[in-house]
Every structure is written in C-alpha cells, then in structure tokens.
PDB file of N, CA and C in Angstrom:
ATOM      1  N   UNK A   1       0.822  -1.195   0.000  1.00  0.00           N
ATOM      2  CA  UNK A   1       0.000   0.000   0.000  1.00  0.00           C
ATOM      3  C   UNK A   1       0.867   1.260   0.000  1.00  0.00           C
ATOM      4  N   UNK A   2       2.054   1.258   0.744  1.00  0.00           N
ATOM      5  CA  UNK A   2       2.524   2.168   0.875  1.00  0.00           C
ATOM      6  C   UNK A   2       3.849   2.466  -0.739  1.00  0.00           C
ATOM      7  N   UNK A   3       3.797   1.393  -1.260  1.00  0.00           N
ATOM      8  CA  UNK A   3       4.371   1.577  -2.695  1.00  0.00           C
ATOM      9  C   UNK A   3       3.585   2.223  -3.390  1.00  0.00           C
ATOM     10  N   UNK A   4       2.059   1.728  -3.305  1.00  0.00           N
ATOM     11  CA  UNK A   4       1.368   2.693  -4.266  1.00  0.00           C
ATOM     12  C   UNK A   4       1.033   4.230  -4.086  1.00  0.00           C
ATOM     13  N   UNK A   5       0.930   4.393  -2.773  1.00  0.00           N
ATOM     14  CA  UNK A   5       1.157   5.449  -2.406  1.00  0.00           C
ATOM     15  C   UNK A   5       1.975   6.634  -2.949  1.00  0.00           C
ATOM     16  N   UNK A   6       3.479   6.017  -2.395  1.00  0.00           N
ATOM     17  CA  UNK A   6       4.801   6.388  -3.379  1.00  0.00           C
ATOM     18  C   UNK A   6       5.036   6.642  -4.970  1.00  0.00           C
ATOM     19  N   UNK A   7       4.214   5.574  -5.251  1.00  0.00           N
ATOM     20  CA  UNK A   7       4.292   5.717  -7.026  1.00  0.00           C
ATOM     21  C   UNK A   7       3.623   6.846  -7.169  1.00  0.00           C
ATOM     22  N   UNK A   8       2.364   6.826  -6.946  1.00  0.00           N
ATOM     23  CA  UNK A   8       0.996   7.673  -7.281  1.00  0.00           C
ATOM     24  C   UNK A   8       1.494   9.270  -6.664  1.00  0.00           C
ATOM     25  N   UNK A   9       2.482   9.279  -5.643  1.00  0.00           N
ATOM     26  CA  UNK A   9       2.972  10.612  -5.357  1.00  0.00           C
ATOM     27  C   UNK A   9       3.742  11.404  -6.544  1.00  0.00           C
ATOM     28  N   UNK A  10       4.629  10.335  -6.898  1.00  0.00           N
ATOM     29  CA  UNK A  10       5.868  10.366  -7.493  1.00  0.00           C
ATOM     30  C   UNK A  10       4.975  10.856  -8.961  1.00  0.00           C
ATOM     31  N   UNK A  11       4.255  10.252  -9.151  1.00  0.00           N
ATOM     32  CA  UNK A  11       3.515  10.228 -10.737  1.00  0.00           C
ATOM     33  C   UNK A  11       2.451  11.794 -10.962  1.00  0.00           C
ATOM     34  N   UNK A  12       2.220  12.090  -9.381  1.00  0.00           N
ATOM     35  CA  UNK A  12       1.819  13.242  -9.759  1.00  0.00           C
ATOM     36  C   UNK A  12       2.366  14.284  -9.465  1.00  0.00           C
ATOM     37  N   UNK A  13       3.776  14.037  -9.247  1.00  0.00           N
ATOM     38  CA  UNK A  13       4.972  15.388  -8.958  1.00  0.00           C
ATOM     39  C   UNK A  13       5.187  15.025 -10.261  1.00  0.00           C
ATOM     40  N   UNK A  14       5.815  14.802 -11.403  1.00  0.00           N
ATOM     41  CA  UNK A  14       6.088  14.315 -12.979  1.00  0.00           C
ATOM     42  C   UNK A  14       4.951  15.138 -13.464  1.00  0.00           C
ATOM     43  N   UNK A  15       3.973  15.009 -12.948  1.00  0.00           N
ATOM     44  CA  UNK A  15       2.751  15.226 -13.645  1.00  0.00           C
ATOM     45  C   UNK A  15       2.649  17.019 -13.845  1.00  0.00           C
ATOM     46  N   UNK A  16       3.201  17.269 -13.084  1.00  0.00           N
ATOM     47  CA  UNK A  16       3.141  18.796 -12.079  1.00  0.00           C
ATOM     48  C   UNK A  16       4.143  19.012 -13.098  1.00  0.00           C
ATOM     49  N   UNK A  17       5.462  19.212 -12.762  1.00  0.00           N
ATOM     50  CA  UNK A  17       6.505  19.460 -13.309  1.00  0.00           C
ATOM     51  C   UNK A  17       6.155  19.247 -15.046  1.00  0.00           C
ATOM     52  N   UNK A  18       5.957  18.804 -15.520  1.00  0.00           N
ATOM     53  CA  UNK A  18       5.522  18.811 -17.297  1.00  0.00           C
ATOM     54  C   UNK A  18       4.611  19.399 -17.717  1.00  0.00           C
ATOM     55  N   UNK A  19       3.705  20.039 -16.611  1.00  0.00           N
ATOM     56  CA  UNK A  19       2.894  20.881 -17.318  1.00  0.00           C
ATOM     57  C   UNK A  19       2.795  22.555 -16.673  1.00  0.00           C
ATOM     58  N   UNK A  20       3.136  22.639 -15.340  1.00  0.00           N
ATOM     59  CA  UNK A  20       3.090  23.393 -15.031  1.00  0.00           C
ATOM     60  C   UNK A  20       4.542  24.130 -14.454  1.00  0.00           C
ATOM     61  N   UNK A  21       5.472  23.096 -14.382  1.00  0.00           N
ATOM     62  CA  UNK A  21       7.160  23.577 -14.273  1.00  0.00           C
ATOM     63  C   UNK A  21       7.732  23.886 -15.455  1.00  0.00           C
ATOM     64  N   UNK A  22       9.425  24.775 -14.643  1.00  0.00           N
ATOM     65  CA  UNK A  22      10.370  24.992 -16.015  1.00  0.00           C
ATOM     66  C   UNK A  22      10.216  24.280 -16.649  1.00  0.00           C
ATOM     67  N   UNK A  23      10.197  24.721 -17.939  1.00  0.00           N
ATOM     68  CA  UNK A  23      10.330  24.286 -19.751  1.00  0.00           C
ATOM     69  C   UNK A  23       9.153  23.081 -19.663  1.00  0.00           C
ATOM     70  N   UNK A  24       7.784  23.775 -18.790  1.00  0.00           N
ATOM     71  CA  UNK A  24       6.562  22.683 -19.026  1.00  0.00           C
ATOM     72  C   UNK A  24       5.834  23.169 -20.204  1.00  0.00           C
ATOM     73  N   UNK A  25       4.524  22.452 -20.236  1.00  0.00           N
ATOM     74  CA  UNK A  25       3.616  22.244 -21.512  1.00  0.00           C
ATOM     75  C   UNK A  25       3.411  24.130 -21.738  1.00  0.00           C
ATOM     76  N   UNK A  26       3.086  24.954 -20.372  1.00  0.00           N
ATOM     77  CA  UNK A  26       2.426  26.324 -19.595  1.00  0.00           C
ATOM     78  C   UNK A  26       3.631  26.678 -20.864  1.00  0.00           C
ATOM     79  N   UNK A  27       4.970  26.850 -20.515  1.00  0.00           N
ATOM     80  CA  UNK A  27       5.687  28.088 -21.268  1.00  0.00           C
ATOM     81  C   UNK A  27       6.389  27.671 -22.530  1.00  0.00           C
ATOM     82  N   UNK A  28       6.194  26.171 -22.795  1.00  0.00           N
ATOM     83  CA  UNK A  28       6.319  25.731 -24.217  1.00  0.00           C
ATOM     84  C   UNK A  28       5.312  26.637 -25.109  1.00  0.00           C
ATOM     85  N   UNK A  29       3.768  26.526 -24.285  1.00  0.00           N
ATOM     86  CA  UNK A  29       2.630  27.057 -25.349  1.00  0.00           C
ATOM     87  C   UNK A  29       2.961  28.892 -25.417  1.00  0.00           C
ATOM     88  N   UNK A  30       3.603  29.380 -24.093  1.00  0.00           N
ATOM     89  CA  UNK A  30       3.546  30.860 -24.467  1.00  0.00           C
ATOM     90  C   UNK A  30       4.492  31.272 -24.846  1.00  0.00           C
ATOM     91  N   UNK A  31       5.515  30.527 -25.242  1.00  0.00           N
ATOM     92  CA  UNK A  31       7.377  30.654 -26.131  1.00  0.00           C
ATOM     93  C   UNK A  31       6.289  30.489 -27.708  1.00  0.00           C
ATOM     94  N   UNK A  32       5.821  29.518 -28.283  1.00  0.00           N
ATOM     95  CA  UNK A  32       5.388  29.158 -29.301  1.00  0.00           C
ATOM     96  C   UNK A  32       4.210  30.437 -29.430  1.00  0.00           C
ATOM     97  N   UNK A  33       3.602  31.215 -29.118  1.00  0.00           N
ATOM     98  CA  UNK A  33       2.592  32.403 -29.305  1.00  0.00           C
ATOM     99  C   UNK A  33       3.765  33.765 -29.311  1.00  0.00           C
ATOM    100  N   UNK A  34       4.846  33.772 -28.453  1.00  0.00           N
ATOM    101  CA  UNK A  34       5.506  34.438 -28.868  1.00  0.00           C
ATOM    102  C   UNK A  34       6.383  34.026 -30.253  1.00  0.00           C
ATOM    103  N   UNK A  35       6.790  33.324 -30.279  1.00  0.00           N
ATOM    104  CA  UNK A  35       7.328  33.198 -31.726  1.00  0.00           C
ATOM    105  C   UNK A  35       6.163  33.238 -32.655  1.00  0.00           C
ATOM    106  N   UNK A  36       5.000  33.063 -32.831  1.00  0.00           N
ATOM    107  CA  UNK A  36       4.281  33.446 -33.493  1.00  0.00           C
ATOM    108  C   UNK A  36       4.580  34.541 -33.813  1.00  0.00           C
ATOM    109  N   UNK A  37       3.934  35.643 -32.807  1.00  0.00           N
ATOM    110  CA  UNK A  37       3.886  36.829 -33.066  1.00  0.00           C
ATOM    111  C   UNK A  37       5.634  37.640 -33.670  1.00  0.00           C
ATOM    112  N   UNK A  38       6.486  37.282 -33.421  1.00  0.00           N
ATOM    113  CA  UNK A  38       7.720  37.817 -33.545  1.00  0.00           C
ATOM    114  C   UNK A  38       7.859  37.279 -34.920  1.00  0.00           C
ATOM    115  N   UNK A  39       7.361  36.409 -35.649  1.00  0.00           N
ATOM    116  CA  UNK A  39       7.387  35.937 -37.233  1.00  0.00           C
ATOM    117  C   UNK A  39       6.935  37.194 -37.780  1.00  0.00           C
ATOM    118  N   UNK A  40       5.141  36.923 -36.845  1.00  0.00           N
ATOM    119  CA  UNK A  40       4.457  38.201 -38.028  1.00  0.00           C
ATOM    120  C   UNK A  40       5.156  39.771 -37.831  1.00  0.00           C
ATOM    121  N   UNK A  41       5.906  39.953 -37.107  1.00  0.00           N
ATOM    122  CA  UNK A  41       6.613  41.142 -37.002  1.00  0.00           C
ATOM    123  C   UNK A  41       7.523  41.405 -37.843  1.00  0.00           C
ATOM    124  N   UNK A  42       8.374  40.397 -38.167  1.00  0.00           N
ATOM    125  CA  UNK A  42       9.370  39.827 -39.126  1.00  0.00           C
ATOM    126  C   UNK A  42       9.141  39.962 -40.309  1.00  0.00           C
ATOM    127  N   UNK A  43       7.759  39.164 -40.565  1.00  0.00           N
ATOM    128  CA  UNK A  43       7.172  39.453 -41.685  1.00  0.00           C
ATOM    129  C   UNK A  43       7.111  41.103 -42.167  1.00  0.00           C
ATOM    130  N   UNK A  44       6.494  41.426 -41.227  1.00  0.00           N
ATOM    131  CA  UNK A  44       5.967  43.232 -41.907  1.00  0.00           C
ATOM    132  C   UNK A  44       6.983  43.833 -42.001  1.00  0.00           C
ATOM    133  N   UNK A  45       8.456  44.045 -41.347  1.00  0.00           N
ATOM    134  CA  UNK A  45       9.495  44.451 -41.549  1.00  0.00           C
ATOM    135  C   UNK A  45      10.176  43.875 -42.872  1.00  0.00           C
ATOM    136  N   UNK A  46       9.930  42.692 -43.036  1.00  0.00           N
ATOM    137  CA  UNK A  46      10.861  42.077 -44.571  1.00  0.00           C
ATOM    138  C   UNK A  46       9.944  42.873 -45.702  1.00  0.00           C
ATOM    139  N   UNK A  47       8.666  43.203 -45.499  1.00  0.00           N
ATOM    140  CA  UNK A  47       7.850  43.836 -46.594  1.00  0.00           C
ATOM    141  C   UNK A  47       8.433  45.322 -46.634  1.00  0.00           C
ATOM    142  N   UNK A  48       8.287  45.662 -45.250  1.00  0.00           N
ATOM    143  CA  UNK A  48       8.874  46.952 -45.710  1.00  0.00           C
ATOM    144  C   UNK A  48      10.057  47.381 -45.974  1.00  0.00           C
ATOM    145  N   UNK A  49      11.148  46.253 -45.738  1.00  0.00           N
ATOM    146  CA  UNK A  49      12.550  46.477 -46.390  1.00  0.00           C
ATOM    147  C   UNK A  49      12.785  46.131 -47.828  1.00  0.00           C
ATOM    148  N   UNK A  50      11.829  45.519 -48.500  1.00  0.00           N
ATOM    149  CA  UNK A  50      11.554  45.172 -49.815  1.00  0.00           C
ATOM    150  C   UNK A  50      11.093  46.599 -50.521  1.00  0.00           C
ATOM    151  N   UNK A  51      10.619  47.101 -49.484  1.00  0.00           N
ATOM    152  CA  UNK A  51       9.697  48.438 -50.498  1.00  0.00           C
ATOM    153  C   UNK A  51      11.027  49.460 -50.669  1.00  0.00           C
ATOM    154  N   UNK A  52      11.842  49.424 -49.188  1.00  0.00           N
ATOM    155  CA  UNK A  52      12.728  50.620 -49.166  1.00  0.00           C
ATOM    156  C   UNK A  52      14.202  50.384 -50.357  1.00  0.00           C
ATOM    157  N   UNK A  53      14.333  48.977 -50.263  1.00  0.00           N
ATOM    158  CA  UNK A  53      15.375  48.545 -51.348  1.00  0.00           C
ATOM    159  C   UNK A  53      14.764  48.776 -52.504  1.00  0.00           C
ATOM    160  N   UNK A  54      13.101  48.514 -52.866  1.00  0.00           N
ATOM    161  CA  UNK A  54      12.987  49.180 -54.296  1.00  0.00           C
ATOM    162  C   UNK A  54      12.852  50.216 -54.411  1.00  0.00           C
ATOM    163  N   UNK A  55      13.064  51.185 -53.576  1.00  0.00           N
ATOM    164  CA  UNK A  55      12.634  52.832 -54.156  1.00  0.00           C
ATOM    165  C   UNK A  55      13.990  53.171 -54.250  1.00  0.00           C
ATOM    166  N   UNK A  56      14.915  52.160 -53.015  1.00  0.00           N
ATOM    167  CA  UNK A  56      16.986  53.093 -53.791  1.00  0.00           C
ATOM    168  C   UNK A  56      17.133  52.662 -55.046  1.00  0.00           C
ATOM    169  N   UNK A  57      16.519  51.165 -55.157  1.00  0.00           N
ATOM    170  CA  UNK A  57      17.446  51.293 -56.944  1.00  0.00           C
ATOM    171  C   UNK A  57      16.154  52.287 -58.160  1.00  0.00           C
ATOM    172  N   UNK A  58      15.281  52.885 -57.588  1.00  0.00           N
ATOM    173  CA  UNK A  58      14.374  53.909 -58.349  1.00  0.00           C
ATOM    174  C   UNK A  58      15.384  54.665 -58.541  1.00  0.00           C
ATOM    175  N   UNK A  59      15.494  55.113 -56.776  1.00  0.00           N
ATOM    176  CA  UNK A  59      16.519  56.383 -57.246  1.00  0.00           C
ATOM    177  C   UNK A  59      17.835  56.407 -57.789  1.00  0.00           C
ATOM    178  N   UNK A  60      18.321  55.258 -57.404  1.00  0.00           N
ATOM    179  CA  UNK A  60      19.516  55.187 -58.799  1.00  0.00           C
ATOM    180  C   UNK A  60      19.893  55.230 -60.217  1.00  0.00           C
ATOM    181  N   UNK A  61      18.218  54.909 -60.471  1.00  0.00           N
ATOM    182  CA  UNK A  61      18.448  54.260 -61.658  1.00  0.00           C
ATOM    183  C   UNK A  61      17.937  55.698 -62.516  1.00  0.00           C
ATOM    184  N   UNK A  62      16.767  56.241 -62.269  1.00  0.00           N
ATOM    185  CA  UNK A  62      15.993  57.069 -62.417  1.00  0.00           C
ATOM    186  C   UNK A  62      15.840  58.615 -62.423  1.00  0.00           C
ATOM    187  N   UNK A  63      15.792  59.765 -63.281  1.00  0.00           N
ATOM    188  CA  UNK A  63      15.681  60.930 -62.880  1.00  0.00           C
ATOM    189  C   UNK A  63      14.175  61.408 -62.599  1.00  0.00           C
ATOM    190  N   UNK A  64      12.957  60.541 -63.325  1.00  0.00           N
ATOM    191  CA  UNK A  64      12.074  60.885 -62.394  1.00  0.00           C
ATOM    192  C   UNK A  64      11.733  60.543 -61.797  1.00  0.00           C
ATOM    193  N   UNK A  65      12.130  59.401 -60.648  1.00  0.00           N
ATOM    194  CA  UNK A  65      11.723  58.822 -59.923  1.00  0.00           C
ATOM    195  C   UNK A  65      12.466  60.303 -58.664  1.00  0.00           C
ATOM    196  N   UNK A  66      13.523  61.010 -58.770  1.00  0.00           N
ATOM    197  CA  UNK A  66      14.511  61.645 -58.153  1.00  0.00           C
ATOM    198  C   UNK A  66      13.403  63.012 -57.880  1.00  0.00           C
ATOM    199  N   UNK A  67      12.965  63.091 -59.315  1.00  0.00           N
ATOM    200  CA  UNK A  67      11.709  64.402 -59.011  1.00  0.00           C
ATOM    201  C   UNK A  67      10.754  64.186 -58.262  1.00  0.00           C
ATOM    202  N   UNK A  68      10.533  63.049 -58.416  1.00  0.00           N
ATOM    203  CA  UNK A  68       9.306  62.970 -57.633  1.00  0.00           C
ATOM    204  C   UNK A  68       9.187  62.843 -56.516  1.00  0.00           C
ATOM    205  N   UNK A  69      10.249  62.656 -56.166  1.00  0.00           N
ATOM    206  CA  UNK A  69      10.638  62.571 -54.659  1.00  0.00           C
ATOM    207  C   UNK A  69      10.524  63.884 -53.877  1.00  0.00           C
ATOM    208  N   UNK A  70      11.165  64.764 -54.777  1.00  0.00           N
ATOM    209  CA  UNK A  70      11.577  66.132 -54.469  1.00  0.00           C
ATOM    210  C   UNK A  70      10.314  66.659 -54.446  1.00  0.00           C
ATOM    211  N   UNK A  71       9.080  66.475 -55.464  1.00  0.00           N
ATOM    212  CA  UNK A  71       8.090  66.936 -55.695  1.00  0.00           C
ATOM    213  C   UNK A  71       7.241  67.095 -53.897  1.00  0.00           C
ATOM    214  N   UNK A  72       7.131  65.310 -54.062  1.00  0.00           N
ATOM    215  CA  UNK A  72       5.924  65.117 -53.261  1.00  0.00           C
ATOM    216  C   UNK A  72       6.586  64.964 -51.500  1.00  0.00           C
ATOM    217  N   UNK A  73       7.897  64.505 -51.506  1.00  0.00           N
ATOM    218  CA  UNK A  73       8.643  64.646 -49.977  1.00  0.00           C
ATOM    219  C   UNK A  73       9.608  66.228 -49.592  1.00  0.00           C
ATOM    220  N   UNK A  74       9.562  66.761 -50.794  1.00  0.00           N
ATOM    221  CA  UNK A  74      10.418  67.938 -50.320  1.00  0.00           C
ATOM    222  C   UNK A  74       9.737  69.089 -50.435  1.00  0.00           C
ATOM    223  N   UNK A  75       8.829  69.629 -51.178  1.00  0.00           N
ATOM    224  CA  UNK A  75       7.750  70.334 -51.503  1.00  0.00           C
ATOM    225  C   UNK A  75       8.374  70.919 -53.141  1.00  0.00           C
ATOM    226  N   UNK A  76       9.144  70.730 -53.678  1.00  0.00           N
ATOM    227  CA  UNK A  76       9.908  71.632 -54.475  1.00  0.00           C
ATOM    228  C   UNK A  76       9.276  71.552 -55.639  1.00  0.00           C
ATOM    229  N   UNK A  77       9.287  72.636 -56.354  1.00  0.00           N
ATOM    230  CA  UNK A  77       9.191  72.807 -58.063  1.00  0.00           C
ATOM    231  C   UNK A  77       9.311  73.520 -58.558  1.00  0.00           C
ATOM    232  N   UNK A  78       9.531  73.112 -60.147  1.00  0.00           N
ATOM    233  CA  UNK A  78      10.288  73.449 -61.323  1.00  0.00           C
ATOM    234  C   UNK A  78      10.616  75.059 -61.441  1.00  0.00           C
ATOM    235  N   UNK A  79      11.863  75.521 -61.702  1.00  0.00           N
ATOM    236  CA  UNK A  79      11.988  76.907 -62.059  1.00  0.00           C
ATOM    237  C   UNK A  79      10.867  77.834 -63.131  1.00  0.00           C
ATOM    238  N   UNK A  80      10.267  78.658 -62.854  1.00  0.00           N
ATOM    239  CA  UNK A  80       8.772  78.572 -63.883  1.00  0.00           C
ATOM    240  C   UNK A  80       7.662  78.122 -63.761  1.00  0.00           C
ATOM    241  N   UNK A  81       7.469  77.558 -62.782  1.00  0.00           N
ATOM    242  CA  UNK A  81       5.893  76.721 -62.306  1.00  0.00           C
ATOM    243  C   UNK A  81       5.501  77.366 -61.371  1.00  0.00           C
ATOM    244  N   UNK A  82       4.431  77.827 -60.950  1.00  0.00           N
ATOM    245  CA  UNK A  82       3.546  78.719 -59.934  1.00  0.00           C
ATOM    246  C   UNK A  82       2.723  77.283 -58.938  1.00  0.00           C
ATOM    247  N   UNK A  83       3.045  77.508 -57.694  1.00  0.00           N
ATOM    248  CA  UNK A  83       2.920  76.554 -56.646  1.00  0.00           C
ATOM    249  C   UNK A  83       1.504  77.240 -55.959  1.00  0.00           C
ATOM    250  N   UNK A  84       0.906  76.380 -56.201  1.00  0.00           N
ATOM    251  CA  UNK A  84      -0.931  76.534 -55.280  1.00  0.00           C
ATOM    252  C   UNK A  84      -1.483  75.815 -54.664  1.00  0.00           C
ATOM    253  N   UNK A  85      -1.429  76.409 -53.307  1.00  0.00           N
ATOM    254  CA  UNK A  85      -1.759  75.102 -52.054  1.00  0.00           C
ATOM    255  C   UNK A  85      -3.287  75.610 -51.647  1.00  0.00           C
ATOM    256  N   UNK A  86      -4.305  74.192 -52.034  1.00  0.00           N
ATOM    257  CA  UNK A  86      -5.455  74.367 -51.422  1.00  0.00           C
ATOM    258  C   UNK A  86      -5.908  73.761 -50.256  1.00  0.00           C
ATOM    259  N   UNK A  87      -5.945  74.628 -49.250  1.00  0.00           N
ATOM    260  CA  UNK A  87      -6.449  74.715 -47.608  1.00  0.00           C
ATOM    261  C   UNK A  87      -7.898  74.044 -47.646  1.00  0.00           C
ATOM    262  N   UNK A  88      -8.199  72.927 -47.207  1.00  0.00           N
ATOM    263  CA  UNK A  88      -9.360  72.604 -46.973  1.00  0.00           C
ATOM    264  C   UNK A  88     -10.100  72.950 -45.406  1.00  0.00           C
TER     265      UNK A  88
END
C-alpha cells in the first residue's frame, strides 16, 4: 500500500513538473505564441525592407523617380511653375 502510495505521489509530482514547471507544456505554449507573433513582425518588416530597397534602386536608376521625390517629400518645383496650395 505504501508503494502505491509512493508511485501515485511520485507520478503526480512528474505530472506537475511537465505541465506546469520549467520548460513545461504552460511556457512551451507561451514561447510558441511568442514566436508566433515575432514571425508576423518579421514578416511586416521584410515587406517593408523590400519596399525601401525598391525605391533606392528607383533612385539610382531614375531621374524621375529623383523628381518625384523632391516633388511630393520635399515640396519643391520646377523653375517657372507657380505653386498653389489648397487649404481645406
């Protein structure tokens, strides 16, 4: 009696420890939701380093890609062109 006792102790300290101790089932599942989320983060950053590597070789390659830059991020234009900003 007192073996089973022992076992049945023993079996539910094991039991404890694998799901609710270090490196149990508990922080396996919330390591794996964080790596989830740190993918999709990953993800949106690789998109937007895709966008920023294609607009340098624009601007390398390109003189109007260079204006347009100037146009719509710098406010600038052409020597001879009359600039009209409508205030909504």
């Amino acid at each position: 009696m007192l073996r089973i006792l022992i076992l049945i102790s023993l079996i539910i300290s094991l039991q404890y420890n694998i799901w609710y101790g270090k490196g149990g089932h508990r922080e396996y599942a919330t390591l794996q939701q964080t790596l989830e989320l740190q993918r999709q983060k990953n993800n949106i950053l690789k998109a937007h380093n895709e966008e920023i590597e294609a607009e340098i070789i624009e601007l390398k390659q390109g003189l109007l890609t260079i204006e347009r830059y100037a146009r719509e991020e710098l406010g600038m234009i052409k020597q001879g062109e009359v600039f009209y900003q409508i205030i909504e």
